[in-house]
Protein backbone atom coordinates (compact mmCIF):
# COMPACT_ATOMS: atom_id res chain seq x y z
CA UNK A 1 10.22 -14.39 10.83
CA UNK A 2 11.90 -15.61 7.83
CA UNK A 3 15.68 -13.86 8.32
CA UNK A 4 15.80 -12.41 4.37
CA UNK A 5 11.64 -11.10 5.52
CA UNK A 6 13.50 -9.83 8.67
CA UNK A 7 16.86 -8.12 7.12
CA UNK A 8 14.50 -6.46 4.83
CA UNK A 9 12.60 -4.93 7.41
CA UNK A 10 15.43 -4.25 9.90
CA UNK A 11 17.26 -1.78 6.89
CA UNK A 12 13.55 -1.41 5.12
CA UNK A 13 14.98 2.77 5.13
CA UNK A 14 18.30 2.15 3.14
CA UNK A 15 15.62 -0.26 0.28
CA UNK A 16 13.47 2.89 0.17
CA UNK A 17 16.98 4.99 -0.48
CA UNK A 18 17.82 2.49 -3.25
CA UNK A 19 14.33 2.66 -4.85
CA UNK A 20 14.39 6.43 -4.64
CA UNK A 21 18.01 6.22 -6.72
CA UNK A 22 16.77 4.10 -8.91
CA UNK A 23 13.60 6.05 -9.41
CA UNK A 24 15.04 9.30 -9.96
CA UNK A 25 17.93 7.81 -12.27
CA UNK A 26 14.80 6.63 -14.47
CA UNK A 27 13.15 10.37 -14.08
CA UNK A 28 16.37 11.69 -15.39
CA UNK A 29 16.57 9.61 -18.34
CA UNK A 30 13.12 9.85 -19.06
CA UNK A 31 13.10 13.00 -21.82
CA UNK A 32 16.37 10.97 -23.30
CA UNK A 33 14.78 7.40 -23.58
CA UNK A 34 13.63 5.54 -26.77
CA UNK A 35 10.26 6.20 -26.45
CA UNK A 36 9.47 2.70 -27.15
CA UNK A 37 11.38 -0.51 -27.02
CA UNK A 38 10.59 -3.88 -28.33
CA UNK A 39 12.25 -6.47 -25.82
CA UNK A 40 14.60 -9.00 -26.22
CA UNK A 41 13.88 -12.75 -25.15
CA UNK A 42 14.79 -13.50 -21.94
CA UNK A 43 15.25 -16.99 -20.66
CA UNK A 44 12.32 -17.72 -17.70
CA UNK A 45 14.50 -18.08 -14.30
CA UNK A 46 13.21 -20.15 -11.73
CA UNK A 47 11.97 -19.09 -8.66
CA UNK A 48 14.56 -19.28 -5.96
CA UNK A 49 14.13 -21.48 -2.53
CA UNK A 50 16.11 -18.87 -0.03
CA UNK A 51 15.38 -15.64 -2.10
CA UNK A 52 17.74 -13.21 -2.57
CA UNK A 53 16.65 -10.27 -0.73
CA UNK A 54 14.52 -6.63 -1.35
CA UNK A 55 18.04 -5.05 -2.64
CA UNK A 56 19.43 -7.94 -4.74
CA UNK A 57 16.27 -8.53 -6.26
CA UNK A 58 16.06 -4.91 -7.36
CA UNK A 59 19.52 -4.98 -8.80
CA UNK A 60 18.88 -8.45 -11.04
CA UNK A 61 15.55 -6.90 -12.10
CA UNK A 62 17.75 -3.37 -13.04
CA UNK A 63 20.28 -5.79 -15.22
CA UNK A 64 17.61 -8.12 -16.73
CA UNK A 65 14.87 -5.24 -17.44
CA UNK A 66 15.64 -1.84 -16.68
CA UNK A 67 17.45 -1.18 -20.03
CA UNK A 68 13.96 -2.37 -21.77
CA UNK A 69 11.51 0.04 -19.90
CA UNK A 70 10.25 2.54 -22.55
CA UNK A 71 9.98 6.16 -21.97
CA UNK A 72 6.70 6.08 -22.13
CA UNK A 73 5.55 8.11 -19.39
CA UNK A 74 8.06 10.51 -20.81
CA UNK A 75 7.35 13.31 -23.26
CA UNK A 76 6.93 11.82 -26.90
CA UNK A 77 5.12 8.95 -26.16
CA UNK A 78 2.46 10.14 -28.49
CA UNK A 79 1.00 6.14 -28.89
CA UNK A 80 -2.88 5.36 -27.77
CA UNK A 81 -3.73 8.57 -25.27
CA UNK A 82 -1.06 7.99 -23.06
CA UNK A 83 -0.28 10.58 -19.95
CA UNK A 84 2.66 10.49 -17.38
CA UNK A 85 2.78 11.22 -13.91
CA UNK A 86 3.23 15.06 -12.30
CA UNK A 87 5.47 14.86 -9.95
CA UNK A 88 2.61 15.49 -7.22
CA UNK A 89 0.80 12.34 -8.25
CA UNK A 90 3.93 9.85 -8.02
CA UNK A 91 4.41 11.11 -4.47
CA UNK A 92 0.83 10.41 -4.21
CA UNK A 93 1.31 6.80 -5.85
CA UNK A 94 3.70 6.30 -3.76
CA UNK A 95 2.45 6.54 -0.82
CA UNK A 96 -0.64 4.47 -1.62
CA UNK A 97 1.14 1.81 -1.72
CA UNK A 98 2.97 2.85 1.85
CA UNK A 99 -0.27 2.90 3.25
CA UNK A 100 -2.08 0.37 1.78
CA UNK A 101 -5.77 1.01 2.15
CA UNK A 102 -8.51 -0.66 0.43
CA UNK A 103 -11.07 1.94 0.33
CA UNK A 104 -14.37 -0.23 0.97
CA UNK A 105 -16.09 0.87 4.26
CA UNK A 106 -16.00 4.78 5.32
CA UNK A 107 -16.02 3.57 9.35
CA UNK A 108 -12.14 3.08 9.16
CA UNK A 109 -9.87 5.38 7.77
CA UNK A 110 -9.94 8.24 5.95
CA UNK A 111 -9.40 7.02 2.44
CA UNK A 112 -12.84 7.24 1.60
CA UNK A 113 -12.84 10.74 2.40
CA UNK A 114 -10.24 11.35 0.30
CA UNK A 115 -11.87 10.03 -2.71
CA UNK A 116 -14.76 12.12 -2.11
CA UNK A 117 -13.10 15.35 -1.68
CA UNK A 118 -10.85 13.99 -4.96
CA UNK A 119 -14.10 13.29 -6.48
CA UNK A 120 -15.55 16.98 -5.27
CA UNK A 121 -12.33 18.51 -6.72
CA UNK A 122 -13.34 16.20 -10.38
CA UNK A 123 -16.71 17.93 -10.80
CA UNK A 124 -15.38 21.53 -9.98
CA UNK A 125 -12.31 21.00 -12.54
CA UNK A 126 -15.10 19.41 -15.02
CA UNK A 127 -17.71 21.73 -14.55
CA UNK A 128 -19.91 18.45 -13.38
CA UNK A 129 -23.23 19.66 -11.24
CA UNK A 130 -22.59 18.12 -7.38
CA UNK A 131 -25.76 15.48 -8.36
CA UNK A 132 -23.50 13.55 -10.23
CA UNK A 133 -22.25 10.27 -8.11
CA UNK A 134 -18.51 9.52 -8.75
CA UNK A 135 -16.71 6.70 -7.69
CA UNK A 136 -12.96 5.49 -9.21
CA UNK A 137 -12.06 2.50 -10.70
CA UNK A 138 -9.17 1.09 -12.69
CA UNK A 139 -9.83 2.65 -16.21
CA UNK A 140 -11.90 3.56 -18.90
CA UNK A 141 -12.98 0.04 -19.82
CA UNK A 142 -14.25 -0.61 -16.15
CA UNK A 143 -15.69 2.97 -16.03
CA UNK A 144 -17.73 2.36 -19.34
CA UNK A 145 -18.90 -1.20 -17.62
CA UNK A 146 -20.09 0.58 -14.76
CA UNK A 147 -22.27 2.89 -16.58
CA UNK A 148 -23.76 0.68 -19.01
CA UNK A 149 -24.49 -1.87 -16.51
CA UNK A 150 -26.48 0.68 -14.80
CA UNK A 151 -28.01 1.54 -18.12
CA UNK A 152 -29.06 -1.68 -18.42
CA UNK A 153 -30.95 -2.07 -14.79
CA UNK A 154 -32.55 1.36 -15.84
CA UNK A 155 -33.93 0.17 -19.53
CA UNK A 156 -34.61 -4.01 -17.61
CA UNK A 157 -36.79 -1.57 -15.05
CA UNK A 158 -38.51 -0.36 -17.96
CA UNK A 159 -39.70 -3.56 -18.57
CA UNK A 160 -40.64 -4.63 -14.89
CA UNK A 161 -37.06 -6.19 -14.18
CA UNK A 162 -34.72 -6.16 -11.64
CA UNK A 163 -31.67 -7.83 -13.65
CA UNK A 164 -29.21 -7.19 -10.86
CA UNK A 165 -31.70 -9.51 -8.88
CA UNK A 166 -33.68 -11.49 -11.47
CA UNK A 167 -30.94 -12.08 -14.15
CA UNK A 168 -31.20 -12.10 -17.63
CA UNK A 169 -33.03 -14.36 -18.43
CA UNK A 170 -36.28 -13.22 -19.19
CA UNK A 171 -34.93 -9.59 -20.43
CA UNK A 172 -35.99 -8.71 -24.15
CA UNK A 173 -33.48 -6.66 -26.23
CA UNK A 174 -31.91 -3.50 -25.10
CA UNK A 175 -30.89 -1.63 -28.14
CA UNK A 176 -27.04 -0.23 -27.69
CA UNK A 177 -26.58 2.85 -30.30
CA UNK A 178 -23.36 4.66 -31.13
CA UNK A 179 -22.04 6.04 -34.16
CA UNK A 180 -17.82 6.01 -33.24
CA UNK A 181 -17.68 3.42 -29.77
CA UNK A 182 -14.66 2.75 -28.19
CA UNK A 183 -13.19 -1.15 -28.30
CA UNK A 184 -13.89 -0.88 -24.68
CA UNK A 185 -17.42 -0.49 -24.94
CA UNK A 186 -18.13 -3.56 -27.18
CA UNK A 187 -15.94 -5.52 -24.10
CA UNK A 188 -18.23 -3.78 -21.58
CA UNK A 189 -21.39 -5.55 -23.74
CA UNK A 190 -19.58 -8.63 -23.74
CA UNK A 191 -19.07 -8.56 -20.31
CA UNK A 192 -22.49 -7.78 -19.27
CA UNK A 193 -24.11 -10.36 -21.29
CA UNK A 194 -25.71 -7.95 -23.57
CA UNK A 195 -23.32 -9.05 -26.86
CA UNK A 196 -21.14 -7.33 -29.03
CA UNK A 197 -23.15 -7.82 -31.32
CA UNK A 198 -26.11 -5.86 -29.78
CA UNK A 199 -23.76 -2.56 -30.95
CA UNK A 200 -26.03 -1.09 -33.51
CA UNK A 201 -23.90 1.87 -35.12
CA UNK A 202 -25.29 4.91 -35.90
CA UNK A 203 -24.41 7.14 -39.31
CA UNK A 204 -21.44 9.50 -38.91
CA UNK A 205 -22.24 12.91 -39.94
CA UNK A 206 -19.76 13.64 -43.74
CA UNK A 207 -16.50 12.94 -42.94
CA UNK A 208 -16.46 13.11 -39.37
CA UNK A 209 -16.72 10.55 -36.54
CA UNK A 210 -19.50 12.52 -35.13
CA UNK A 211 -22.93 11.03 -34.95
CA UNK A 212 -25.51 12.40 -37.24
CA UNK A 213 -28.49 13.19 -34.95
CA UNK A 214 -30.98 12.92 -36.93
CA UNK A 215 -30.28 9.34 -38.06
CA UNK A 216 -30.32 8.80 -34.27
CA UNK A 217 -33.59 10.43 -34.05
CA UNK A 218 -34.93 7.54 -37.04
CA UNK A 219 -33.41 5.32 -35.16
CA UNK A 220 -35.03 6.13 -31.83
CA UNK A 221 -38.28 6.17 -32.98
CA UNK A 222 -38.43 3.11 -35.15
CA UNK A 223 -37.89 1.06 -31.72
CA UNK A 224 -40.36 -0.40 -29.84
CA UNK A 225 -37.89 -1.13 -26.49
CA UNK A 226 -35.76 1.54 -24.11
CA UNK A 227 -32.24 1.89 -25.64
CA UNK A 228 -28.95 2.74 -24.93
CA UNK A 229 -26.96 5.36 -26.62
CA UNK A 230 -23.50 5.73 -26.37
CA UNK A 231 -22.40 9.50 -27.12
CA UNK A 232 -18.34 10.10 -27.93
CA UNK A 233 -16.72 13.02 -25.90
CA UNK A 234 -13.40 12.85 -28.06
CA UNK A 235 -13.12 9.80 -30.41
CA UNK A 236 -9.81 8.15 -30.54
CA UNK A 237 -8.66 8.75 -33.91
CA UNK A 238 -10.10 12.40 -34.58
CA UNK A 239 -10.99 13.62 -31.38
CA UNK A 240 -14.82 14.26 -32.51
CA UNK A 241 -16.99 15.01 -30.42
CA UNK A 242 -20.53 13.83 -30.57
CA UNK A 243 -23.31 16.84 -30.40
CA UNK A 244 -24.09 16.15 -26.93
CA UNK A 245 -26.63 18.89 -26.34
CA UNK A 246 -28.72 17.80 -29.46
CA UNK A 247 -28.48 14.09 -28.29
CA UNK A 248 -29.86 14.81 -24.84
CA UNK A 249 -33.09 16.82 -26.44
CA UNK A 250 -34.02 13.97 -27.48
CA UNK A 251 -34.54 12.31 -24.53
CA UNK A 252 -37.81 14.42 -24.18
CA UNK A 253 -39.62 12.60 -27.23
CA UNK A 254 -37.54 8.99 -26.87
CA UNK A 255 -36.73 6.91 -23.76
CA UNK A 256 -32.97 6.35 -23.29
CA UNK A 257 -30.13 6.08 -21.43
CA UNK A 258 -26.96 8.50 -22.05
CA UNK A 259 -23.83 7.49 -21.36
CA UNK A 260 -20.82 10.06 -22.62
CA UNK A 261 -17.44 8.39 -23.11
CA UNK A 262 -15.58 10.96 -22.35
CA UNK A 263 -12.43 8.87 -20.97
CA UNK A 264 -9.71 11.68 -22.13
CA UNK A 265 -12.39 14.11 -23.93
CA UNK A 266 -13.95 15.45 -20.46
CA UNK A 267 -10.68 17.03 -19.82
CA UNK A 268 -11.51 19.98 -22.62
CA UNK A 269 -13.64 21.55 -19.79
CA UNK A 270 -11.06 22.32 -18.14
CA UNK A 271 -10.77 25.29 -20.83
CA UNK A 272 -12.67 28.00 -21.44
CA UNK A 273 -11.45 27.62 -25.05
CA UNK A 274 -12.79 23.99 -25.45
CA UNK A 275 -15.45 23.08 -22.73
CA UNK A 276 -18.18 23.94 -25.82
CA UNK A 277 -17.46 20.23 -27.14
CA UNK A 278 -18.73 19.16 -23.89
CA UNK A 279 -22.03 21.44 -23.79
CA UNK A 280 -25.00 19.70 -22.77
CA UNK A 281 -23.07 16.42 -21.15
CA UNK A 282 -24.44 17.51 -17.67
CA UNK A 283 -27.90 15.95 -19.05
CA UNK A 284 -26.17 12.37 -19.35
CA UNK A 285 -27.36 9.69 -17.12
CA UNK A 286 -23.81 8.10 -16.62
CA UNK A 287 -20.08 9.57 -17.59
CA UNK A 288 -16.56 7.80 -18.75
CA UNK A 289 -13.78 9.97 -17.88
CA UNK A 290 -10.10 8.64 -17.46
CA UNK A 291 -7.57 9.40 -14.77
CA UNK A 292 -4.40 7.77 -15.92
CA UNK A 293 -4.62 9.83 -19.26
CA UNK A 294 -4.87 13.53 -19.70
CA UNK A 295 -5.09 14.27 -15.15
CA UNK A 296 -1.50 12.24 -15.57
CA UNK A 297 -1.84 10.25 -12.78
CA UNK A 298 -0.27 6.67 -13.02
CA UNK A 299 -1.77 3.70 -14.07
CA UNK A 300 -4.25 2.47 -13.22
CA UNK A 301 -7.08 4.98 -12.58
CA UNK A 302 -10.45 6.22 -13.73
CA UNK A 303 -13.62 8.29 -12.83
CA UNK A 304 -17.40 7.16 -13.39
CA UNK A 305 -19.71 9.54 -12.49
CA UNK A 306 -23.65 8.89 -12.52
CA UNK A 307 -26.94 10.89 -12.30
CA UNK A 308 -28.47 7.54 -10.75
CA UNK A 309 -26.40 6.61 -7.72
CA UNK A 310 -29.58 4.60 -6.72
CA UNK A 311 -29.22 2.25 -9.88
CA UNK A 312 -25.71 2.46 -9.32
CA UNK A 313 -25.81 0.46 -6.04
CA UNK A 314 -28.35 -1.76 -6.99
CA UNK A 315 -26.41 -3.67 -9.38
CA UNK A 316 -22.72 -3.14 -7.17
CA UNK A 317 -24.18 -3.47 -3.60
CA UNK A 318 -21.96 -6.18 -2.00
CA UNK A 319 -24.45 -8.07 0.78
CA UNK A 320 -22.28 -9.84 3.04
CA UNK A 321 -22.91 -10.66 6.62
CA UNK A 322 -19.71 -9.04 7.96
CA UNK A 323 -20.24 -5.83 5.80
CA UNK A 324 -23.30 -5.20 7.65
CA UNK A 325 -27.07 -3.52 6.04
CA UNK A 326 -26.79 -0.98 2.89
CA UNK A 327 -27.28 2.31 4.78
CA UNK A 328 -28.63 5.57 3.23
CA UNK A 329 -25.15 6.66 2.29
CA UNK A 330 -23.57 2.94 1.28
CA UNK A 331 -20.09 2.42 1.88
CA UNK A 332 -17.64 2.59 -1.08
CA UNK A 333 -17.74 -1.22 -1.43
CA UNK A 334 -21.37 -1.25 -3.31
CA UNK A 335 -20.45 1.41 -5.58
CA UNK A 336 -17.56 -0.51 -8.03
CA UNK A 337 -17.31 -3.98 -9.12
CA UNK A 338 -14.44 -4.07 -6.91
CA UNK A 339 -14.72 -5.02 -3.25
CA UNK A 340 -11.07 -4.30 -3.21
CA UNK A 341 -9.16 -1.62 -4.74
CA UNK A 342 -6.43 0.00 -4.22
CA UNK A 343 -6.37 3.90 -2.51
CA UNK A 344 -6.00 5.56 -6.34
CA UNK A 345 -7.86 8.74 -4.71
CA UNK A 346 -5.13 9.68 -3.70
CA UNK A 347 -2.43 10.59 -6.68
CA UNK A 348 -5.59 12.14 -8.63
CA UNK A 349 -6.05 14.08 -4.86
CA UNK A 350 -2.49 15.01 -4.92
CA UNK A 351 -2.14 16.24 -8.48
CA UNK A 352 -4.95 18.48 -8.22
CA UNK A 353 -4.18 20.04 -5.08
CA UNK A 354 -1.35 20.70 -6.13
CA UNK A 355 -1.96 22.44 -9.71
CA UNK A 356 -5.21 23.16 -9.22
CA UNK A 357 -7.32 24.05 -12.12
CA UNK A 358 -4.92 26.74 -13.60
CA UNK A 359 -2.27 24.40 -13.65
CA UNK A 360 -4.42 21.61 -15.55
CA UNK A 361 -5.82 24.48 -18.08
CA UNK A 362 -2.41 24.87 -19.00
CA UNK A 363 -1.44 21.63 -19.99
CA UNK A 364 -4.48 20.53 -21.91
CA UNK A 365 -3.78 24.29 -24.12
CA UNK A 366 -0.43 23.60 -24.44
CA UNK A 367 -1.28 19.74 -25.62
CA UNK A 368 -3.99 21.51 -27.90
CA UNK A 369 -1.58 23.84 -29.16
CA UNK A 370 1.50 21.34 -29.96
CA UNK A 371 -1.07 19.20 -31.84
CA UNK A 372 -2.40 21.68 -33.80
CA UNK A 373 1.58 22.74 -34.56
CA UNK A 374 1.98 18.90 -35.21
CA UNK A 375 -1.01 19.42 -37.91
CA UNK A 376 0.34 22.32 -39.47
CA UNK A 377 3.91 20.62 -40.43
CA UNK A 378 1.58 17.63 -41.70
CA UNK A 379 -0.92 19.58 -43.73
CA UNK A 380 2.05 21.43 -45.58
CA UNK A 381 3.88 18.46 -45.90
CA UNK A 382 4.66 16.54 -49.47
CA UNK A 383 5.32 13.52 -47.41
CA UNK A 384 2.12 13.26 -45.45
CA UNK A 385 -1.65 13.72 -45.86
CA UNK A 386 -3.77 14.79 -42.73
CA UNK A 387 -6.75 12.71 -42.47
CA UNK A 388 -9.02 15.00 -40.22
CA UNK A 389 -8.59 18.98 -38.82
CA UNK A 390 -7.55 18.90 -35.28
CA UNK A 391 -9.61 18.89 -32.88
CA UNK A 392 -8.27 19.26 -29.67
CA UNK A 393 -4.99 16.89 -28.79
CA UNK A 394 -5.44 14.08 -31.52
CA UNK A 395 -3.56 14.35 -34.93
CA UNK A 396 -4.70 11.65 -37.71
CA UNK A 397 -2.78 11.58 -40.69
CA UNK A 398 -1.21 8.71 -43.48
CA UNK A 399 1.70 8.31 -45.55
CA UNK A 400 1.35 10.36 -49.23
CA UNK A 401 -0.09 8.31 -52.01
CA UNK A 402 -2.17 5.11 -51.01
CA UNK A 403 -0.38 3.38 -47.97
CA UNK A 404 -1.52 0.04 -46.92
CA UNK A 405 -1.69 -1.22 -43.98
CA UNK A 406 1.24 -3.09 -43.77
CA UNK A 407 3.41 0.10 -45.10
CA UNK A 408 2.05 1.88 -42.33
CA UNK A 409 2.98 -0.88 -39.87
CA UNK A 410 6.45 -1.30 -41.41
CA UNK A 411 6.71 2.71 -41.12
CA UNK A 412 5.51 2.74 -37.71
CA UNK A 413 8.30 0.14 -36.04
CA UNK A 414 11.15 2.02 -38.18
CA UNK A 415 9.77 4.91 -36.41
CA UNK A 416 9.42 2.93 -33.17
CA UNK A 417 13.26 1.78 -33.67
CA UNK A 418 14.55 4.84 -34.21
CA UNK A 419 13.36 6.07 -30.67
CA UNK A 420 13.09 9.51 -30.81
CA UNK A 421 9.02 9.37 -31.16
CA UNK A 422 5.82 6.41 -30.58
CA UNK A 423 2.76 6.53 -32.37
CA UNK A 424 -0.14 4.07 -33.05
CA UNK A 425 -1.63 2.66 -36.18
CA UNK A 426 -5.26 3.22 -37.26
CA UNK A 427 -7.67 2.88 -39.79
CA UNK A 428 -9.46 6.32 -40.85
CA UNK A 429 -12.63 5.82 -43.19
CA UNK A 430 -10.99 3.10 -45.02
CA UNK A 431 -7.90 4.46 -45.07
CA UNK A 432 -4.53 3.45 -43.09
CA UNK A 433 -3.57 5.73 -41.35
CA UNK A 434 -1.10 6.75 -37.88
CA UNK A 435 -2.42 8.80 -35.26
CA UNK A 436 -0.50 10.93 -32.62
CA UNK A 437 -2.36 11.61 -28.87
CA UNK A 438 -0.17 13.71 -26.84
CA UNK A 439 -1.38 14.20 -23.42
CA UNK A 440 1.72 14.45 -21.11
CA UNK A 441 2.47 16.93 -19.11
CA UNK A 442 6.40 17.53 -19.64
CA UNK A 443 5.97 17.37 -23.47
CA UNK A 444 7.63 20.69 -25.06
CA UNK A 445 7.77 22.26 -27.95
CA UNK A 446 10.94 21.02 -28.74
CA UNK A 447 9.59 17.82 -28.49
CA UNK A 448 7.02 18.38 -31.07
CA UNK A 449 10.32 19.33 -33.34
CA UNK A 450 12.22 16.19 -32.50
CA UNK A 451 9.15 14.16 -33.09
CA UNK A 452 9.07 16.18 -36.67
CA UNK A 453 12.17 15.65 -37.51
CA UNK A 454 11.77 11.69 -36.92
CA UNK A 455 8.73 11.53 -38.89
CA UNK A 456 10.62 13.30 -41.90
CA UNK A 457 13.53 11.41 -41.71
CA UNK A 458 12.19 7.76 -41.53
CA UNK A 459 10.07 8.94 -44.42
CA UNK A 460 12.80 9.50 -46.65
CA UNK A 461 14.57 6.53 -46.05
C-alpha cells in the first residue's frame, strides 16, 4: 500500500478526531458567520506527486477555504429555500458516508430497508395514502424529472406507445400546462426531449401565482391529445398554492396527468394549521417533495412519490445481465435514474426518528410564524413595499418607490456584504423584487430581528 494510503489508515481514529474539531468549531461559529461570502481568487495549485496526507490536506484546505464557507446552513440564510442540518441528520450523513452503500439491490444490506421505512415514515408525516411509491433521489430537479418522465410514458400509452422502449420518434405532442413552474421543470422538459418550449402557461388567478382553474378547464378541453399539468404546492416567490382539489376534479371530464411540485410546499401537512393548501394532492398521479429543504437534511436529497409505480419502472428499469430479471417487487436500481446513489435514506431516517412529527410541526409553525413577523415589519415599513400576503414561510417584498433591477441587485450584495442576513433577487409581476425563504431549523426570533435590523440599515445608507 502506498505509505501516506497506509499512515492514514494506521491513525484513520485521530483524522476522524480532527474532522470532528474541525466540524464542531464550524457548528459553533455557525449562528456568528456572514451568512454569505463572495470568495476571493485563489491561485489553482497543482496536484502534488507524494501527497501530503488525510491531516495536512485538511489543514491547507482550513487556511485556503475555511474562512470563505458561508453560514449558510446556519440560521439567516434566508436565500432560495435553503434548510440546514438537525443535528440527528448530520450524524446520519455522516455515517453514510462511513458505510458507504449504494442502495441498488435489496438482497445485500439493509439500506434498502431503510429507505423504505424512511419512505413509510414520509407518507405518515405527509399525510400521503401507503399507494403512493416513493423512492429518493438527489433533489427537486431530479424528482420533477422522474415524475414527468413517467407522465410522459402514461400520455405516449395513450397513444399506443411505449417511449421508454420505442423512443420518441413517432410520439405526437404532449401538452405540458402550468400556470407558476419551477426553472426545474422547464430543465426536466429539456431533458426528456419534450422542449422547453412545450411549457404552455396557464392564467394566474388576480394577483396571485395560483392557477386559475377555469382557464385550465378551456384549456383542457380545447385539446385534442393527453396533457400534462403541472400543479404548484408552494411557488417560490409567494408561496401560492395551486387549488389542488379543483385541479384533480377535472380529471373526471379531461385526460391528464398530475404532477404536484411540492419540493418545500408538501411540508405544510405537517400542520394541522396549513395541510388545507395541500387538500386534494392525494389524487395526483406523481409528487415533488424536497429533502434537503424544509426536513433539513443535507444536501443532496429528495422524495418522488408516484401513484403508478408500474410506469415508474418501465421507463427506470435497469436490464443488465448481472442484475438479474425485474421481479414483482424490483430492486431499488429500476426505480431512479441512478444505478448508483448514495445511502441518503438514512439522514432523512435519522431526523425523523428522532423528532418525529411533533418535532417537525414545530419548526415549519415557528418558520410560518417568523415570516409572517418578517411581513409585518415590511408591510408597516416606509422603506419597503410587500409584494404578496404571506403565505406560509416565503416573504416577497421590493424597495419603496420603483426599484429596478439593478438597485435591487446592488441592494442585495450590500446586504450580502454586510453579513448579518442572505436573500435572493426576484421578479414579482413585473416588478423587482427580493424574497426571503426561511426554512432552518435553528433560526430564532432574534434572528428575524437581526435580519430586520440589516434590512433597515443598508436601506438608509
Amino acid at each position: 500500500m502506498y505509505p501516506l494510503l497506509q499512515a492514514d489508515q494506521d491513525n484513520q481514529a485521530a483524522i476522524l478526531d480532527t474532522a470532528v474539531t474541525a466540524a464542531t468549531q464550524f457548528l459553533r461559529e455557525l449562528p456568528h458567520r456572514p451568512a454569505a461570502v463572495t470568495p476571493k481568487p485563489h491561485d489553482i495549485t497543482d496536484l502534488p506527486a507524494d501527497g501530503r496526507g488525510a491531516t495536512d490536506a485538511l489543514a491547507q484546505f482550513q487556511a485556503r477555504y475555511g474562512a470563505e464557507m458561508a453560514g449558510s446552513a446556519g440560521p439567516r440564510y434566508f436565500g432560495f429555500v435553503t434548510g440546514g442540518s438537525t443535528p440527528a441528520a448530520l450524524i446520519g450523513d455522516w455515517l453514510t458516508a462511513v458505510y458507504d452503500q449504494n442502495p441498488a439491490t435489496d438482497e445485500d444490506y439493509a439500506a434498502p430497508q431503510v429507505e423504505k421505512e424512511a419512505i413509510h415514515f414520509l407518507r405518515q408525516l405527509l399525510g400521503l395514502p401507503d399507494k403512493f411509491a416513493g423512492t429518493f433521489v438527489s433533489g427537486a430537479t431530479m424528482s420533477n424529472f422522474v415524475g414527468l418522465a413517467q407522465g410522459r410514458q402514461w400520455a405516449a400509452q395513450q397513444q399506443g406507445i411505449d417511449v421508454a422502449e420505442e423512443g420518441l420518434y413517432s410520439l405526437s405532442r404532449i401538452s405540458v400546462l402550468s400556470a407558476t413552474p419551477h426553472a426545474s421543470s422547464y430543465k426536466s422538459l429539456a431533458m426528456l426531449g419534450m422542449g422547453r418550449q412545450n411549457m404552455t402557461r396557464i392564467p394566474s388567478l388576480s394577483d396571485r401565482e395560483a392557477m386559475d382553474v377555469s382557464a385550465l378547464a378551456q384549456q383542457l378541453a380545447a385539446l385534442d391529445e393527453p396533457a400534462l399539468v403541472i400543479a404548484s404546492g408552494g411557488t417560490v416567490n409567494t408561496v401560492d398554492f395551486d387549488d389542488l382539489q379543483a385541479i384533480a376534479a377535472l380529471k373526471q371530464d379531461y385526460p391528464f396527468w398530475l404532477h404536484v411540485d411540492a419540493a418545500f410546499g408538501g411540508f405544510a401537512a405537517c400542520s394541522l394549521r396549513y395541510a388545507h393548501l395541500l387538500a386534494g394532492w392525494e389524487q395526483a398521479d406523481s409528487i415533488t417533495v424536497d429533502a434537503h429543504k424544509w426536513l433539513n437534511v443535507p444536501y443532496d436529497s429528495a422524495m418522488t412519490f408516484s401513484r403508478h409505480p408500474d410506469l415508474q419502472v418501465a421507463v427506470f428499469q435497469n436490464t443488465a445481465v448481472y442484475l438479474g430479471p425485474t421481479h414483482d417487487t424490483p430492486a431499488p436500481v429500476h426505480w431512479t435514474p441512478q444505478n448508483s446513489r448514495r445511502f441518503r435514506a438514512l439522514p432523512a431516517w435519522m431526523t425523523l426518528l428522532a423528532y418525529g412529527r411533533n418535532g417537525y410541526r414545530e419548526i415549519i409553525e415557528r418558520n410560518c410564524a417568523q415570516a409572517q413577523w418578517l411581513g409585518q415589519q415590511i408591510e408597516a415599513s416606509p422603506q419597503f413595499r410587500l409584494l404578496a400576503p404571506v403565505r406560509l414561510n416565503g416573504v416577497c417584498f421590493t424597495l419603496a418607490g420603483d426599484p429596478t433591477l439593478a438597485v435591487i441587485h446592488d441592494y442585495l450584495a450590500r446586504l450580502r456584504d454586510d453579513g448579518r442576513v442572505f436573500l435572493t433577487p426576484t421578479q414579482y409581476k413585473d416588478t423587482p423584487a427580493i424574497r426571503a425563504s426561511i426554512s432552518n431549523w435553528q433560526t430564532a426570533q432574534n434572528d428575524l430581528e437581526i435580519c430586520w435590523q440589516a434590512l433597515q440599515e443598508i436601506a438608509s445608507e
